[in-house]
N, C-alpha and C. Protein backbone atom coordinates (compact mmCIF):
# COMPACT_ATOMS: atom_id res chain seq x y z
N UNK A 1 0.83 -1.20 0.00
CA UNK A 1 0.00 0.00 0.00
C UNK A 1 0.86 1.25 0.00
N UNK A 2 2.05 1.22 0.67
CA UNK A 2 2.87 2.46 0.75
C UNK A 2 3.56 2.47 -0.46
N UNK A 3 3.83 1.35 -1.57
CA UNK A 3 4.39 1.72 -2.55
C UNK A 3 3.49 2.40 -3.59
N UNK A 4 2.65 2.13 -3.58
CA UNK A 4 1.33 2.50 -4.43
C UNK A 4 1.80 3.85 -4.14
N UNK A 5 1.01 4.06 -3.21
CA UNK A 5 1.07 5.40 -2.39
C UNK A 5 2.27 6.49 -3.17
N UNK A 6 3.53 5.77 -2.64
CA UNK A 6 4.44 6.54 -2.83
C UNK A 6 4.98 6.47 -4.77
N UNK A 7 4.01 5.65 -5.28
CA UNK A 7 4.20 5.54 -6.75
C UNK A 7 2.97 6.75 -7.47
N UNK A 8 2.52 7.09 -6.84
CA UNK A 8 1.12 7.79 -6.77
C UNK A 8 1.84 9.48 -7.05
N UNK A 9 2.50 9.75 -6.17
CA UNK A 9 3.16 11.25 -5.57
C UNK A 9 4.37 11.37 -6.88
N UNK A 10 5.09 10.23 -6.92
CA UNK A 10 6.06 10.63 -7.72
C UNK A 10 6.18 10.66 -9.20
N UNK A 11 4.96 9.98 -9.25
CA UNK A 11 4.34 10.16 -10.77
C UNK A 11 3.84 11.56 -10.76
N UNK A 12 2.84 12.01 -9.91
CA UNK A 12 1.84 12.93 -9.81
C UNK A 12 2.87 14.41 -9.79
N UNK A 13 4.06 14.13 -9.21
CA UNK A 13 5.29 15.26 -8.60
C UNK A 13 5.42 15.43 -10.57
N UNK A 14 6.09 14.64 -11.08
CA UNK A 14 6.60 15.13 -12.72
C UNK A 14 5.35 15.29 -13.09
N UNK A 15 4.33 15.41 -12.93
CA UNK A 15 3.50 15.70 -13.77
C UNK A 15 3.13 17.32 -13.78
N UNK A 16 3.17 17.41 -12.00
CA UNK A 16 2.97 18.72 -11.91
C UNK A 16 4.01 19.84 -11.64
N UNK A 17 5.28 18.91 -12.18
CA UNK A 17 6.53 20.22 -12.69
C UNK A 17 6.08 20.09 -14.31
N UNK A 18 5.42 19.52 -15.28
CA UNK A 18 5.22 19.80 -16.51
C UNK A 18 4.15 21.06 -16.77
N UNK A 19 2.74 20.54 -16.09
CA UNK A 19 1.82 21.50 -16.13
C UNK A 19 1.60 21.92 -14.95
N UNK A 20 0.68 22.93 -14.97
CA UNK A 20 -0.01 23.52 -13.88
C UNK A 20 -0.95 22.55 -12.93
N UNK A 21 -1.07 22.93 -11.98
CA UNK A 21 -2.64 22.37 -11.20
C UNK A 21 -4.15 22.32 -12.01
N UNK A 22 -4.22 23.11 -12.95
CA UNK A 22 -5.73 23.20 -13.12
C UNK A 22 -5.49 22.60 -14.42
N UNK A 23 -4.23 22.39 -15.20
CA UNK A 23 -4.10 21.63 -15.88
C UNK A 23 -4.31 20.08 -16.46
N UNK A 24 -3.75 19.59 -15.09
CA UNK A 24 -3.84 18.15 -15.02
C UNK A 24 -4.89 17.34 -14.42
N UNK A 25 -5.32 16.62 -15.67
CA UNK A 25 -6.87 15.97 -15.28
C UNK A 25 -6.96 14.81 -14.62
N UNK A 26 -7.88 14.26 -13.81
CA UNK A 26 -8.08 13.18 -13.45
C UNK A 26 -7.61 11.96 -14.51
N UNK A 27 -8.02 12.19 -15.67
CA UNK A 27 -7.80 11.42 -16.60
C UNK A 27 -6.58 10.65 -16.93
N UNK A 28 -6.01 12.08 -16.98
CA UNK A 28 -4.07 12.10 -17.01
C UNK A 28 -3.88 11.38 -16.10
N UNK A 29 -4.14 11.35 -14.78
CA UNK A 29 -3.77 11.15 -13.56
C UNK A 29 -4.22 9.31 -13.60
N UNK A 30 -4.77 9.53 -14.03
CA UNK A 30 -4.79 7.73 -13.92
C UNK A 30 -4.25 7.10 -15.07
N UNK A 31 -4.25 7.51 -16.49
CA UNK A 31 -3.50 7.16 -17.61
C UNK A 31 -1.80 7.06 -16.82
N UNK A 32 -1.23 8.19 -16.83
CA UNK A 32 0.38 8.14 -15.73
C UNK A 32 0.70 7.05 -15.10
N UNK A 33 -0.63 7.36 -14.21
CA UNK A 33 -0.06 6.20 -12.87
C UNK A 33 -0.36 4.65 -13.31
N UNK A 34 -1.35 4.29 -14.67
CA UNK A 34 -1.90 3.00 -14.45
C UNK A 34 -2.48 2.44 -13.32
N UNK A 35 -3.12 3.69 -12.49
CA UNK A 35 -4.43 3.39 -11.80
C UNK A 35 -5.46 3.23 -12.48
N UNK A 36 -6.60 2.44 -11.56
CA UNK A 36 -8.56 3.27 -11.81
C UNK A 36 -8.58 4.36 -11.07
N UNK A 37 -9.14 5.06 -11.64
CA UNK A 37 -9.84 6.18 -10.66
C UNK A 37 -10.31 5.79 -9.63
N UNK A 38 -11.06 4.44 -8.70
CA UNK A 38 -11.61 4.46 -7.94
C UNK A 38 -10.11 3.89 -6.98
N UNK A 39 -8.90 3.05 -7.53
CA UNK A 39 -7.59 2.63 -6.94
C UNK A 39 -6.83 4.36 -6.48
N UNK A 40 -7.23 5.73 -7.10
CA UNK A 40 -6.51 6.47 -7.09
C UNK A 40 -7.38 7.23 -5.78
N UNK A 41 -8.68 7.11 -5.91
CA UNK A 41 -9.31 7.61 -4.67
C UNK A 41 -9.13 6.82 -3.22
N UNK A 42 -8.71 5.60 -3.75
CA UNK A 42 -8.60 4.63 -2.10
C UNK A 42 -7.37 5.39 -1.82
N UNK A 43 -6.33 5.63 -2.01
CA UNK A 43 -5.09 6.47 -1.53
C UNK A 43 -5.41 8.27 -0.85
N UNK A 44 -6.31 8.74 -2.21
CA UNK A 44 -6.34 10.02 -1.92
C UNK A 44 -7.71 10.57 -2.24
N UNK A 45 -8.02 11.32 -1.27
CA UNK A 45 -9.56 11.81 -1.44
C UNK A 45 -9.86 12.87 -2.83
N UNK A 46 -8.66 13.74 -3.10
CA UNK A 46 -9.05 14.71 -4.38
C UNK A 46 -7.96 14.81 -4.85
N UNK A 47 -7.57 15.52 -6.40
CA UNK A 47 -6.45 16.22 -6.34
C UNK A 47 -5.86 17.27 -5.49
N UNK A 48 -6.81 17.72 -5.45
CA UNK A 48 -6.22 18.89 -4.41
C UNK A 48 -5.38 18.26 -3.24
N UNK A 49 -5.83 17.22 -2.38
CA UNK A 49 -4.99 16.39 -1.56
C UNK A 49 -3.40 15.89 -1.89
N UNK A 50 -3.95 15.30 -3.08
CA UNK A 50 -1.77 14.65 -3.33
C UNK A 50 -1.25 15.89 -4.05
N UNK A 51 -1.80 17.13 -4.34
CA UNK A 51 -1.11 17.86 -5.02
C UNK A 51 -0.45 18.59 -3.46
N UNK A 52 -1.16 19.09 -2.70
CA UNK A 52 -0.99 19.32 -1.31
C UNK A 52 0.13 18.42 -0.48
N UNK A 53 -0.22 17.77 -0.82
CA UNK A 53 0.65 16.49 -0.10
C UNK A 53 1.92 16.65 -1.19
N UNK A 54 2.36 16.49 -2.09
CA UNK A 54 3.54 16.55 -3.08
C UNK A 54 4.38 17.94 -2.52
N UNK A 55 3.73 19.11 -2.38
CA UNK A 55 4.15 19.90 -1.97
C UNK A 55 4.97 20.02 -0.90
N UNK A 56 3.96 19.45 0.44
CA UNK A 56 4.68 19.35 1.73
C UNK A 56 5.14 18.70 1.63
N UNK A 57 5.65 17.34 0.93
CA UNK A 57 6.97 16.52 0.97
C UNK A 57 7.92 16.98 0.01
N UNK A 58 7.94 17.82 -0.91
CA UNK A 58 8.88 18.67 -1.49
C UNK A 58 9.69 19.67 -1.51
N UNK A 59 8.72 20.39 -0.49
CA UNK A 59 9.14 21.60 -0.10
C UNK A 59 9.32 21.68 1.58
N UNK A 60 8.97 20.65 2.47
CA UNK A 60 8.86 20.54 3.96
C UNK A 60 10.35 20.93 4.91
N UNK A 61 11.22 20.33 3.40
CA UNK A 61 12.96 20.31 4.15
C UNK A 61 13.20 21.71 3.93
N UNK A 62 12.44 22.61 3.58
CA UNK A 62 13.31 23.92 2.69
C UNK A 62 12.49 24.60 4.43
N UNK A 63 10.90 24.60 4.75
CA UNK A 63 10.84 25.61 5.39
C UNK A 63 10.92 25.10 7.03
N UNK A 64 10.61 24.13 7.08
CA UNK A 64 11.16 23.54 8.39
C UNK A 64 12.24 23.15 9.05
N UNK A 65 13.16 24.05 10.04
CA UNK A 65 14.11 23.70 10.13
C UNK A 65 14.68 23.82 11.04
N UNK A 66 15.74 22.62 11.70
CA UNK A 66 15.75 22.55 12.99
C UNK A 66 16.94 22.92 13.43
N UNK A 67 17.50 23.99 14.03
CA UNK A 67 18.33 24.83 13.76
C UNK A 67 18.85 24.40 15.11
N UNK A 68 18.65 23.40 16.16
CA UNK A 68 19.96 23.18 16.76
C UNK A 68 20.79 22.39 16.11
N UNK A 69 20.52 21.52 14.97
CA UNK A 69 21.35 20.94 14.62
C UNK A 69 22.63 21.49 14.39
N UNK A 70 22.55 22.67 14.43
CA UNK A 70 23.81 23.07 13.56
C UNK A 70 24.94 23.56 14.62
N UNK A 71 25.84 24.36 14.89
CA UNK A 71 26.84 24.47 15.93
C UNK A 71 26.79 25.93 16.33
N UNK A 72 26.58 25.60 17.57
CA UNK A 72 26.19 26.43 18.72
C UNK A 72 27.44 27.52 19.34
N UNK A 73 28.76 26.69 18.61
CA UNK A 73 30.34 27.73 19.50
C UNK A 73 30.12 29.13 18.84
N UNK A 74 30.18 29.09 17.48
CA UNK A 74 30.29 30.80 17.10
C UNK A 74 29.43 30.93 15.63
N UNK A 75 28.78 32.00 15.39
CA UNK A 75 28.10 32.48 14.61
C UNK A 75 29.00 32.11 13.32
N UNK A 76 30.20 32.34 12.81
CA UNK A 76 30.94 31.96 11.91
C UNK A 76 30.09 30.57 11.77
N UNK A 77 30.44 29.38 12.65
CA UNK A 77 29.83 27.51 12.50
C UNK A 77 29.01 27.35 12.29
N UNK A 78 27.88 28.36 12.82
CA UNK A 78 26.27 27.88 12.88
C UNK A 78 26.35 28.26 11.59
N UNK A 79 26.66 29.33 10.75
CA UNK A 79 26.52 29.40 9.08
C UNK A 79 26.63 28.98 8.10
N UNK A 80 28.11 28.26 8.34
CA UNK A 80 28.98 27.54 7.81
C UNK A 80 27.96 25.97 7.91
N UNK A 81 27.43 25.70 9.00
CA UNK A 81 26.23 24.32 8.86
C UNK A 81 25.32 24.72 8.20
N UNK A 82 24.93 26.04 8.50
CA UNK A 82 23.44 26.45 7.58
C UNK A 82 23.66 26.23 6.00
N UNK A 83 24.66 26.63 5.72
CA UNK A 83 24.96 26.57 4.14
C UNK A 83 25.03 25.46 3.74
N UNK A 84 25.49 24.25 4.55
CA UNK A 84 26.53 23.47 4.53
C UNK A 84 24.81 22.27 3.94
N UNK A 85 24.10 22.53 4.88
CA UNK A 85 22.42 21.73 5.12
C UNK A 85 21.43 22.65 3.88
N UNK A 86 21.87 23.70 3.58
CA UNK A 86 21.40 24.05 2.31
C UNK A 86 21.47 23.48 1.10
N UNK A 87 22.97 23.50 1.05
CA UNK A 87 23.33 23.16 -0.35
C UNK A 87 22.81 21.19 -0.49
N UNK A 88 22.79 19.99 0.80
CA UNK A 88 22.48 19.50 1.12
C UNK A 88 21.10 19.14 0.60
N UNK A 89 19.99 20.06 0.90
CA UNK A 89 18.61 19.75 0.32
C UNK A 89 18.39 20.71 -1.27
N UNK A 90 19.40 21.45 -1.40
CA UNK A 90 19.16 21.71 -3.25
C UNK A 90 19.75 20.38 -3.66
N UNK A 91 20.64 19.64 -3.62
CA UNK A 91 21.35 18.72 -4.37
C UNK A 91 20.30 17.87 -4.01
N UNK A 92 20.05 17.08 -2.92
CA UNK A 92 18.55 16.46 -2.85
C UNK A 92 17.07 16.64 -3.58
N UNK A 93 16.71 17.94 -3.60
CA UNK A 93 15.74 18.58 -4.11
C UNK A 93 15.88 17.96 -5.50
N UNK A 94 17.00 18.42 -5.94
CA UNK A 94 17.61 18.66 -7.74
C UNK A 94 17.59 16.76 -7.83
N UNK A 95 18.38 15.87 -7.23
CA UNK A 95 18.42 15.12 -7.55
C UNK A 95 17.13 14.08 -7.61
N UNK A 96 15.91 14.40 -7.20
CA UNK A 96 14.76 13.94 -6.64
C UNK A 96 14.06 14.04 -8.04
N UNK A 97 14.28 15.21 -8.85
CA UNK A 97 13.54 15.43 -9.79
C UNK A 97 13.91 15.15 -11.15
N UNK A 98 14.61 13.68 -11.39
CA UNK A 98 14.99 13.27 -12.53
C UNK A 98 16.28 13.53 -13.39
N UNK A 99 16.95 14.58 -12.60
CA UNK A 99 18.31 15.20 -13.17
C UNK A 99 17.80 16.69 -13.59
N UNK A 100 16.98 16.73 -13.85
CA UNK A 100 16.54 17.95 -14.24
C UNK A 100 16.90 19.05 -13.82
N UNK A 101 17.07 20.09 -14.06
CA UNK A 101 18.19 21.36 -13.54
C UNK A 101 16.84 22.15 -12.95
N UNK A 102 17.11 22.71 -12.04
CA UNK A 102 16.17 23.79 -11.15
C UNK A 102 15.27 24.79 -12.46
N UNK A 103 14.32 25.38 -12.57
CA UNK A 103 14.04 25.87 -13.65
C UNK A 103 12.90 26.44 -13.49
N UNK A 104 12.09 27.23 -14.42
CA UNK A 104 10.74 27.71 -14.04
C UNK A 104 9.81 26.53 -13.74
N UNK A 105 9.84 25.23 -13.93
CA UNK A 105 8.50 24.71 -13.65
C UNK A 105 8.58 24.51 -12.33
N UNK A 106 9.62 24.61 -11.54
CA UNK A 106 9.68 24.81 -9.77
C UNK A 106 8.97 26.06 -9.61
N UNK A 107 9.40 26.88 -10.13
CA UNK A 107 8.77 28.03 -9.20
C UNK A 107 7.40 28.15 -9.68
N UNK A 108 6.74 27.59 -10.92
CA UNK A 108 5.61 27.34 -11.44
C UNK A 108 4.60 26.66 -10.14
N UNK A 109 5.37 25.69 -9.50
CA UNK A 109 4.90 24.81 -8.90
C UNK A 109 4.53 25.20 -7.74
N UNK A 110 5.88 26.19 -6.84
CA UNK A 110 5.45 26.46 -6.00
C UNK A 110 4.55 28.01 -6.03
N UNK A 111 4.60 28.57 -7.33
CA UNK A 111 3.12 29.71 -7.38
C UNK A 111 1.50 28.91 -7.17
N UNK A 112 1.73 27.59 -7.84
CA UNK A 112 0.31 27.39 -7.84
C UNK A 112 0.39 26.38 -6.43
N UNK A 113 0.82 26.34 -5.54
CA UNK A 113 0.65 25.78 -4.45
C UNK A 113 0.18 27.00 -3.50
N UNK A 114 0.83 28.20 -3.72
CA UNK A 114 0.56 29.34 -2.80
C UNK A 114 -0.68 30.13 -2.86
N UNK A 115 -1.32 29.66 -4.53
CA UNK A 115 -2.70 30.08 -4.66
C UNK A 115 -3.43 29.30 -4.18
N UNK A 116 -3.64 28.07 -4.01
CA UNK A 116 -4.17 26.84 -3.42
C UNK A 116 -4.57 27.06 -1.94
């Protein structure tokens, strides 16, 4: 069930760095995944849900952040980790999304998440 699941998001993730949200149809959405529509609703109640959900697992490492991790002796260290855990989740981020280089359909993605 969790692979489904998680075969569900990462299909649904490239789909919605290609087009927009209001773009992509149910239709699409089960053609992609080689779901039924009714296999795609046992996982998720709407689009609006896994598009929601794609988001907060895409974007969760960028705004949540747990800032003792990093070193507490001098403002120089704690930066030097901050950068260090930055560059960390772009190379993650970047590598998550097929090789694909950072580009407008990210920031595409995250405009239509912020209208949402």
């Amino acid at each position: 069930m969790k692979d489904t699941r998680d075969h569900i998001i990462d299909v649904l993730f490239g789909l919605f760095l290609q087009k927009s949200f209001k773009e992509v149809t149910m239709k699409e959405i089960v053609e992609k995944t080689g779901l039924s529509k009714g296999a795609f609703y046992h996982y998720f109640d709407s689009k609006e849900q896994i598009y929601l959900e794609i988001i907060n697992q895409a974007f969760s490492s960028l705004i949540y952040v747990d800032y003792s991790r990093f070193s507490q002796t001098s403002l120089y260290n704690f930066y030097h980790d901050y950068i260090d855990y930055l560059n960390r989740i772009y190379e993650s981020f970047i590598s998550s999304s097929s090789g694909d280089s950072f580009d407008l359909n990210y920031y595409s993605l995250i405009f239509d998440a912020l209208r949402l």
